[in-house]
Protein backbone atom coordinates (compact mmCIF):
# COMPACT_ATOMS: atom_id res chain seq x y z
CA UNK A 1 376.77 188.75 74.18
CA UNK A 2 372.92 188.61 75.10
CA UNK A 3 370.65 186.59 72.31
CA UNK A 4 367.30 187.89 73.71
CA UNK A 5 365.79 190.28 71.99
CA UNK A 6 363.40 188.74 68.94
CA UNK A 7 363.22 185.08 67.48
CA UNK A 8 361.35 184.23 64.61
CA UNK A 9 360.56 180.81 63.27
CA UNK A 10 357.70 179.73 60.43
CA UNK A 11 356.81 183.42 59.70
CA UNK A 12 355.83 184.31 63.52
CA UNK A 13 357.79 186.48 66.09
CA UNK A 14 358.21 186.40 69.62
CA UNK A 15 360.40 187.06 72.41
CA UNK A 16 363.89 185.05 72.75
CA UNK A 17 363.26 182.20 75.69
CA UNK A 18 366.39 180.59 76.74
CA UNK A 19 366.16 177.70 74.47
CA UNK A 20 365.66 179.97 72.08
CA UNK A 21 368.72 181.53 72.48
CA UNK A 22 370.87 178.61 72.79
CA UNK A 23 369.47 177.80 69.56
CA UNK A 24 370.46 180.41 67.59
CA UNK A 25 374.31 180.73 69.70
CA UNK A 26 374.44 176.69 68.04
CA UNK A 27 373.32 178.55 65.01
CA UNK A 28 376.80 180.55 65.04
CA UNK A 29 378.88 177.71 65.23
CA UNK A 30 377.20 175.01 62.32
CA UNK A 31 379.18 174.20 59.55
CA UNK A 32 376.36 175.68 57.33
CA UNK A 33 376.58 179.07 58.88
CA UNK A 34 378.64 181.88 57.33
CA UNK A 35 379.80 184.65 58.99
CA UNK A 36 380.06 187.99 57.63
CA UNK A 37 381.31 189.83 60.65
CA UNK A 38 380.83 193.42 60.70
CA UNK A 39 378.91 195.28 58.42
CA UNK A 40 379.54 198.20 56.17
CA UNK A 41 376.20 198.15 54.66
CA UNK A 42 372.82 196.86 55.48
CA UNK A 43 369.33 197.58 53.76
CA UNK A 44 365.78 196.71 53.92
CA UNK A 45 363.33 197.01 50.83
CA UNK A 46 360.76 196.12 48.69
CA UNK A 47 360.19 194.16 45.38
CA UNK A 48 357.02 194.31 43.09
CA UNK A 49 353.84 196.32 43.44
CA UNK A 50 351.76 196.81 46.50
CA UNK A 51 349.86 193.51 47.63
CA UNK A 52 352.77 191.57 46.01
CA UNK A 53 355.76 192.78 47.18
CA UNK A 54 358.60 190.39 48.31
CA UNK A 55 360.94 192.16 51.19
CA UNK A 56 364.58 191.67 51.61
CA UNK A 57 367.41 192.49 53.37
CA UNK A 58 370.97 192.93 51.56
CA UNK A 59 373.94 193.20 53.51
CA UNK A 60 377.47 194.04 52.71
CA UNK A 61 380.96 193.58 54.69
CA UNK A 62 383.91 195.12 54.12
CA UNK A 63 385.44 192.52 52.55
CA UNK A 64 382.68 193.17 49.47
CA UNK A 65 380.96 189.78 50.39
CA UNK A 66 376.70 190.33 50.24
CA UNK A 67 373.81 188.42 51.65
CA UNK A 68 369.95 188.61 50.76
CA UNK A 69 368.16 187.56 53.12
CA UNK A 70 364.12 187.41 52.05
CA UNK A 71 361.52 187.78 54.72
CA UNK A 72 357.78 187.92 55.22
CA UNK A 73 356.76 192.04 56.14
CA UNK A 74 355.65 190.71 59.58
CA UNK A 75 358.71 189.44 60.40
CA UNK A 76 360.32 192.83 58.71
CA UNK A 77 358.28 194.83 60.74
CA UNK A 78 358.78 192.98 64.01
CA UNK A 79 362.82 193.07 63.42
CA UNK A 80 362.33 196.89 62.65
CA UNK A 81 360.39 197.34 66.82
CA UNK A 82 363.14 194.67 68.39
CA UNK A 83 365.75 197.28 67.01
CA UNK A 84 364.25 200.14 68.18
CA UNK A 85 363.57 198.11 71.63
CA UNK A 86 367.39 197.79 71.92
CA UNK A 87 367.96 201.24 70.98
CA UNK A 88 365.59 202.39 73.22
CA UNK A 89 367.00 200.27 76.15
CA UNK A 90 370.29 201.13 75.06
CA UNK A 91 369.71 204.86 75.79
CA UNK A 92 371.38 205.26 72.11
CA UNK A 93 371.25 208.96 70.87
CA UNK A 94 371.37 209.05 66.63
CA UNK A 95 374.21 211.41 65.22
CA UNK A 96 374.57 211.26 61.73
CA UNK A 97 378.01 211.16 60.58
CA UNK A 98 380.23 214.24 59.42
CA UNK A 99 380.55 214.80 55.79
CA UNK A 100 384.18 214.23 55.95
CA UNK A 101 383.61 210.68 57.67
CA UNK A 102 380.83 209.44 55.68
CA UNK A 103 381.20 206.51 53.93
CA UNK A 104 380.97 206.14 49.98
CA UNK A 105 376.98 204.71 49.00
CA UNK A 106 377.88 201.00 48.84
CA UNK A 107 377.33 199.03 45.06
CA UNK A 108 375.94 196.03 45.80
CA UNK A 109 376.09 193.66 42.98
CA UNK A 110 373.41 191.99 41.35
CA UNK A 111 373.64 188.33 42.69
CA UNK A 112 374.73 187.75 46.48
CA UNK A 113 377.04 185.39 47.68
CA UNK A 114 374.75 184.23 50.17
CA UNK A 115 371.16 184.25 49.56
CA UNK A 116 368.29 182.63 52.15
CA UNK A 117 364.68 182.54 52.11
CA UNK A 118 364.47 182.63 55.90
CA UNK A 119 362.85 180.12 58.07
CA UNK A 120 363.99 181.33 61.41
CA UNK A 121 365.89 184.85 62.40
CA UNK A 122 367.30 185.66 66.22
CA UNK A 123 368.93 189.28 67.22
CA UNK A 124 370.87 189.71 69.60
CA UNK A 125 373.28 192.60 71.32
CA UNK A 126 377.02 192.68 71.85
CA UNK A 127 376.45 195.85 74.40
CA UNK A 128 380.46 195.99 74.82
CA UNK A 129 381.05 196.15 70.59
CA UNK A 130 377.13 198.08 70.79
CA UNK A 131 376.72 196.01 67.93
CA UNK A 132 373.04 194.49 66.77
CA UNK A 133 373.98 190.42 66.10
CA UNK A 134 371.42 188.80 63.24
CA UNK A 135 371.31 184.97 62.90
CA UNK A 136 369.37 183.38 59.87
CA UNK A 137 368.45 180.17 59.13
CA UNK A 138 366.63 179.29 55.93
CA UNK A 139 365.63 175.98 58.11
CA UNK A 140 364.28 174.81 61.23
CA UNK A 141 366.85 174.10 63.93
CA UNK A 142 368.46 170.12 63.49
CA UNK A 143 366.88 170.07 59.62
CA UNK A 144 369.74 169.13 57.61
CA UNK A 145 371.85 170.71 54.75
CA UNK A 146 370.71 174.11 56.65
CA UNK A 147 372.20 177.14 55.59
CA UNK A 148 372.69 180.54 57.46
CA UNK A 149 374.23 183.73 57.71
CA UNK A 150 375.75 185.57 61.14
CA UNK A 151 375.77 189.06 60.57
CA UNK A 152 376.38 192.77 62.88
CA UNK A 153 375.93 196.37 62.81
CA UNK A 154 376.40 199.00 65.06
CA UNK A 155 373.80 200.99 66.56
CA UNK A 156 374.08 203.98 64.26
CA UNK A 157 373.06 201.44 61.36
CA UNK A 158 370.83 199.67 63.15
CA UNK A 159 369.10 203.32 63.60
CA UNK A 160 369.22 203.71 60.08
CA UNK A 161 367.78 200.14 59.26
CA UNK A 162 364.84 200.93 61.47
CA UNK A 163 364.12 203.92 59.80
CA UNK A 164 364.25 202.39 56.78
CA UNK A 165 361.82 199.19 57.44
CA UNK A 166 359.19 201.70 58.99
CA UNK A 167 359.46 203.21 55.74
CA UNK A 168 359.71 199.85 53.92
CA UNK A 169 356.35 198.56 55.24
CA UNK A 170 354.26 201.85 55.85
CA UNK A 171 354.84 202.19 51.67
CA UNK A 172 352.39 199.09 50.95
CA UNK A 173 348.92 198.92 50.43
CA UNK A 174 346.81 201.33 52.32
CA UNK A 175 344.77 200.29 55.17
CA UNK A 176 340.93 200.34 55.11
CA UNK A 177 339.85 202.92 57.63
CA UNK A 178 336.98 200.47 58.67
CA UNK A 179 338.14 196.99 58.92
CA UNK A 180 342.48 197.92 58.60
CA UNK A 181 342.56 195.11 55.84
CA UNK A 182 344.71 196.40 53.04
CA UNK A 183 342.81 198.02 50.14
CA UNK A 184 343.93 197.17 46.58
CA UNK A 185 344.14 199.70 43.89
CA UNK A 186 340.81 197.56 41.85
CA UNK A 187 338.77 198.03 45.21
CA UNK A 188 338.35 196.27 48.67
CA UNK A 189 335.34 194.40 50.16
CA UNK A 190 335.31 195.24 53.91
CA UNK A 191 333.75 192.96 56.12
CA UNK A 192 332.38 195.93 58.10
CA UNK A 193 330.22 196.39 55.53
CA UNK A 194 329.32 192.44 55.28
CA UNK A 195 331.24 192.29 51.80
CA UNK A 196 328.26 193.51 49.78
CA UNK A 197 330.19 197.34 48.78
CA UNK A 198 333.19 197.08 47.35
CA UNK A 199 335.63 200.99 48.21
């Protein structure tokens, strides 16, 4: 299994380096890790209005346990391109699944068994399972009393997941066509127009 695709740590993302790797494959194996295996479910969205939204993922296996994971939308976003990087290098073609093999909408309850504000998340690929690996971390690597959550999907979700974050994020605040700062609904002073006119 390859841990190279995306690492993030303290709300920034950038490509896997070795260390990184081994990092989050010690991850895996910490007492304070859970694993959740394979995934029947696994969502991205957004909670509260635009320019205050919170961002999540909730994930579901198919023994019914859930995870929340909370995330800045960089680090959303960024997850949502290193998916679509594998995909891509993958050479994986989407087919949505027959009506007679789809799956039932999953019911996620309200509180999660797991839940992590996350300090550091790694994906990798198991290319012989073509499963997507996620490792979280709601700590820096050798903090103690740590916790984290292994987690995989399969390429057809991962499709799906990327789908949905591009959605996800592209639903915020729109972007000033001068200056790309998000506007708020009261207004927006854009520095292209030194702050003095408020649109």
């Amino acid at each position: 299994m390859s841990l190279a695709s995306c690492f993030f740590r303290g709300g920034t993302a950038a490509p896997a380096s070795d260390e990184n790797a081994l990092v989050a494959y010690d991850r895996m194996h910490m007492p304070g890790t859970r694993d959740f295996g394979p995934l029947i479910h696994i969502s991205a969205e957004a909670i509260g209005q635009p320019g205050q939204r919170r961002f999540r993922l909730r994930a579901m296996n198919d023994s019914g346990e859930t995870a929340t994971l909370w995330l800045e939308k960089e680090q959303l976003a960024a997850l949502g391109e290193a998916i679509d990087t594998v995909l891509k290098d993958e050479g994986y073609a989407y087919q949505r699944l027959p009506l007679d093999d789809a799956q039932p909408e999953a019911v996620l309850p309200l509180n999660a068994l797991v839940e992590l504000q996350l300090a550091q998340l790694s994906m990798g690929v198991n290319t012989e399972a073509q499963r997507i690996v996620l490792i979280a971390a709601d700590g820096p690597p050798g903090a103690e009393e740590t916790h984290g959550a292994t987690m995989e999907f399969d390429y057809r979700r991962g499709f799906e997941l990327r789908r949905q974050i591009r959605e996800v994020v592209s639903a915020g605040r729109p972007a000033c066509p001068l200056c790309t700062a998000p506007m708020d609904p009261s207004g927006h002073v854009c520095v292209k127009t030194n702050g003095h006119h408020p649109h």
